[in-house]
N, C-alpha and C. Protein backbone atom coordinates (compact mmCIF):
# COMPACT_ATOMS: atom_id res chain seq x y z
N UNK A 1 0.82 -1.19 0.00
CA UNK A 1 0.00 0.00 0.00
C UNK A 1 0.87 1.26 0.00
N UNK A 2 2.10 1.27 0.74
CA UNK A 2 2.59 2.56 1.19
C UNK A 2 3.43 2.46 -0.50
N UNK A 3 3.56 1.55 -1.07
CA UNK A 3 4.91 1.85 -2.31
C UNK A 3 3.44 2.43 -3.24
N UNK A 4 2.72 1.93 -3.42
CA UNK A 4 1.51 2.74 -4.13
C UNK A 4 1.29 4.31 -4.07
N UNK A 5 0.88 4.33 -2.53
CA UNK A 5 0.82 6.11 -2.52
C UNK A 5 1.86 6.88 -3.00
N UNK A 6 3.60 6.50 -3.21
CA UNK A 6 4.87 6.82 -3.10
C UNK A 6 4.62 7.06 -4.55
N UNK A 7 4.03 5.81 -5.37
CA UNK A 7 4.55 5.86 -6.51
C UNK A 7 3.84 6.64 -7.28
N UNK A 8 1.95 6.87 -6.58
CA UNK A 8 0.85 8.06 -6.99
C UNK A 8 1.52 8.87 -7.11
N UNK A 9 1.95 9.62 -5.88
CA UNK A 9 2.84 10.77 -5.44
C UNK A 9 3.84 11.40 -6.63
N UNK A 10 4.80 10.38 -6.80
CA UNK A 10 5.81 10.46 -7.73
C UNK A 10 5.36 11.07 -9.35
N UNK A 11 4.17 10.34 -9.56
CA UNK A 11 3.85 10.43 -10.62
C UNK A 11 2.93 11.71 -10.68
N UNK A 12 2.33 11.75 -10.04
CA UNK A 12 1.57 13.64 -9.97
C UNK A 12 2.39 14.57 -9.62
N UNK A 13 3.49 14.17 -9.17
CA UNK A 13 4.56 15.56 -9.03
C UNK A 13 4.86 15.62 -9.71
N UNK A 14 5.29 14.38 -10.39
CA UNK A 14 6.26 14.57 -12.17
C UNK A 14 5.35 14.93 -12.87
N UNK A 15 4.50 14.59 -12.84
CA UNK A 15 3.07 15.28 -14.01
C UNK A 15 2.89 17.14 -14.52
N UNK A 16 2.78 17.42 -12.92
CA UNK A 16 2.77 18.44 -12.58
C UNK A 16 3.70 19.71 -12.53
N UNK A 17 4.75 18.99 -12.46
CA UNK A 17 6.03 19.89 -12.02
C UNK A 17 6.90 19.23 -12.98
N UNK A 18 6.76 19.25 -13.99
CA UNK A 18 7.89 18.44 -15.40
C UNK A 18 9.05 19.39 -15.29
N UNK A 19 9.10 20.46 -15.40
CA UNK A 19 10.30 21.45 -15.43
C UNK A 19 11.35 21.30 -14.18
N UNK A 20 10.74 20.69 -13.04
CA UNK A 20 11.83 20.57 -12.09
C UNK A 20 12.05 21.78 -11.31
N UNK A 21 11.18 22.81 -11.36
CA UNK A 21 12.06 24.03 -10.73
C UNK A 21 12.76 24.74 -11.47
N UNK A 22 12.72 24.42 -13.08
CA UNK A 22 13.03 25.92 -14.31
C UNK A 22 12.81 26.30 -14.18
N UNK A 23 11.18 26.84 -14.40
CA UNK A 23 10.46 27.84 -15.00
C UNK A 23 10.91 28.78 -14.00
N UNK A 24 10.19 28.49 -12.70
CA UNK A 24 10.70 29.55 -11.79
C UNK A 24 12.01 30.04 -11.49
N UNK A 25 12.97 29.34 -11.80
CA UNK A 25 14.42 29.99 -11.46
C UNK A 25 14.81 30.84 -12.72
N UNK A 26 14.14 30.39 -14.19
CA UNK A 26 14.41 31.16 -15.11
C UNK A 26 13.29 32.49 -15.09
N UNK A 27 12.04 32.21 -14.14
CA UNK A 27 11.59 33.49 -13.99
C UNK A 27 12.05 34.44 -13.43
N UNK A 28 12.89 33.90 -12.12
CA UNK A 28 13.64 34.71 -11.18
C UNK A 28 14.66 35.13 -12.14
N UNK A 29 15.85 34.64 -12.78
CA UNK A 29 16.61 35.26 -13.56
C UNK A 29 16.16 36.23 -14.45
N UNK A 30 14.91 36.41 -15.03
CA UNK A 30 14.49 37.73 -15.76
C UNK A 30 14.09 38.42 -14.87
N UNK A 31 13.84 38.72 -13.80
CA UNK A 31 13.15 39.34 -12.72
C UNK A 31 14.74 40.14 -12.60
N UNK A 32 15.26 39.23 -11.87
CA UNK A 32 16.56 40.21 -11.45
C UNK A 32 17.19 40.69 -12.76
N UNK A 33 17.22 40.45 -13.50
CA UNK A 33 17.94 41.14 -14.83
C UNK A 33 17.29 42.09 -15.10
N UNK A 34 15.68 42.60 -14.45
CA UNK A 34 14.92 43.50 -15.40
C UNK A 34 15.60 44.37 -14.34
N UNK A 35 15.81 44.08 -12.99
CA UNK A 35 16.43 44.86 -12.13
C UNK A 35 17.55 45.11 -12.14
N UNK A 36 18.18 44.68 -12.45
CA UNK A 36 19.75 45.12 -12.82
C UNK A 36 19.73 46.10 -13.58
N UNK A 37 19.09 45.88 -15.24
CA UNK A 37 18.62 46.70 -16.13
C UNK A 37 18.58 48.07 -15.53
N UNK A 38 17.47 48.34 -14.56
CA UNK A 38 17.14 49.32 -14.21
C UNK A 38 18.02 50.25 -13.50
N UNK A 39 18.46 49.76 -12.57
CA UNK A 39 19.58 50.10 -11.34
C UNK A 39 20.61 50.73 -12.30
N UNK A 40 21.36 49.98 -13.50
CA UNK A 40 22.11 50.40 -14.58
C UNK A 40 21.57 51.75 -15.05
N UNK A 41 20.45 51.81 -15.61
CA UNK A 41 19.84 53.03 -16.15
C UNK A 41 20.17 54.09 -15.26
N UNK A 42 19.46 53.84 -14.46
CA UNK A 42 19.48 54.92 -13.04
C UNK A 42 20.79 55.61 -12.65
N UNK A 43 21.84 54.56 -12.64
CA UNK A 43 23.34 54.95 -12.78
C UNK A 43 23.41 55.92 -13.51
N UNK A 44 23.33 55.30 -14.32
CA UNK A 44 24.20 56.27 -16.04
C UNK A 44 23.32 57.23 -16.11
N UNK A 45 21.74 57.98 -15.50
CA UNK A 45 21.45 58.91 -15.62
C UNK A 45 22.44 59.89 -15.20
N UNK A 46 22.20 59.42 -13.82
CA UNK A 46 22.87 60.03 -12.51
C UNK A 46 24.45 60.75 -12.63
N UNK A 47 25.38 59.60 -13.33
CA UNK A 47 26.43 59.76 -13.55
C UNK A 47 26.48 60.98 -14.59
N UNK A 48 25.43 60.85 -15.59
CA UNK A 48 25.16 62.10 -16.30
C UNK A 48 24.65 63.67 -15.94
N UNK A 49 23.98 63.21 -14.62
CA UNK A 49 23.51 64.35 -14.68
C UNK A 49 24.36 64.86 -13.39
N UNK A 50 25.62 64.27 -12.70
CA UNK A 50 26.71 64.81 -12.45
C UNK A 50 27.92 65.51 -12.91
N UNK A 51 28.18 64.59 -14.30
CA UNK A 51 28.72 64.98 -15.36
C UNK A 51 28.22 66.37 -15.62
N UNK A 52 27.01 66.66 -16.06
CA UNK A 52 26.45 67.73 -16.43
C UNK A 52 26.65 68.78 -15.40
N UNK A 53 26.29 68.72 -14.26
CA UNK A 53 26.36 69.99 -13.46
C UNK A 53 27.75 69.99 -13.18
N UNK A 54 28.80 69.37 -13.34
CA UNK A 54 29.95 69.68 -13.06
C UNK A 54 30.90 70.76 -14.17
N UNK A 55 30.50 70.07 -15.75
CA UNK A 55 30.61 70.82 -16.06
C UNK A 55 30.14 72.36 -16.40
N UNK A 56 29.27 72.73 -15.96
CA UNK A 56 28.08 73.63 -16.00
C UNK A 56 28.74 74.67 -14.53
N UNK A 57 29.29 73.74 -13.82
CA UNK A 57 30.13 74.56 -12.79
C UNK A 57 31.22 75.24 -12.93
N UNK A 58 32.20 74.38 -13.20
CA UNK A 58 33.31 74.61 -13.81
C UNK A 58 33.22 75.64 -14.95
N UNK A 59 32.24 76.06 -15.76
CA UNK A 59 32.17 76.61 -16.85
C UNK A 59 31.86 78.19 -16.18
N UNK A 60 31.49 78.15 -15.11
CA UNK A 60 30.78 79.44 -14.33
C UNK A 60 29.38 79.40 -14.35
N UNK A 61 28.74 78.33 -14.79
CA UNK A 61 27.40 78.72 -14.78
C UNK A 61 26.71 78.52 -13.02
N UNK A 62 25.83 78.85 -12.51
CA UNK A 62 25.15 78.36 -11.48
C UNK A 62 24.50 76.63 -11.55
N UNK A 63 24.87 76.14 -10.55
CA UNK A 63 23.60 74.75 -10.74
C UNK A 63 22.46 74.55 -11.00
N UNK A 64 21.31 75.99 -9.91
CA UNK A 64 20.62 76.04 -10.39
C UNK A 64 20.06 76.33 -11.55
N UNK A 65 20.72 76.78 -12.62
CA UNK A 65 20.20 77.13 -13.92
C UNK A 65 19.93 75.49 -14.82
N UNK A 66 20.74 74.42 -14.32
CA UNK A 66 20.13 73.16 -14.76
C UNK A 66 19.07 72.52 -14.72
N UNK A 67 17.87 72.79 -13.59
CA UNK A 67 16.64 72.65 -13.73
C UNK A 67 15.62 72.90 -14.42
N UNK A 68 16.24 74.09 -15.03
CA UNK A 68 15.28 74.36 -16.83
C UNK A 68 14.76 75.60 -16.49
C-alpha cells in the first residue's frame, strides 16, 4: 500500500512539475535582470547628470540654472 501512494505521489509531481524548478528559477533570472537593467539606467542617468552639473560649474554657470 505505502509503495503505491509513493509511486501516486511520484507520478503527480512529475506530471505536474515536469520542469523541475526551471520555469521559476528562469523566472527569477528575468526578474533580477529587469532589475539590474534598471539600477544600470538609473546609474548612467545620474552619472550624467553629475557629469552635467559639473561641467556647468566649472564653466561658471550656477547649478541652479540646470533645472530648466
Amino acid at each position: 500500500m505505502r509503495q503505491t501512494v509513493v509511486g501516486m505521489t511520484r507520478t503527480v509531481v512529475a506530471t505536474l512539475w515536469r520542469d523541475g524548478g526551471q520555469r521559476t528559477a528562469r523566472r527569477n533570472a528575468w526578474a533580477a535582470m529587469v532589475s539590474d537593467n534598471v539600477r544600470a539606467r538609473a546609474r548612467a542617468e545620474a552619472a550624467a547628470a553629475v557629469a552635467l552639473a559639473d561641467t556647468q560649474q566649472s564653466a561658471g554657470q550656477p547649478v541652479a540654472a540646470l533645472r530648466g
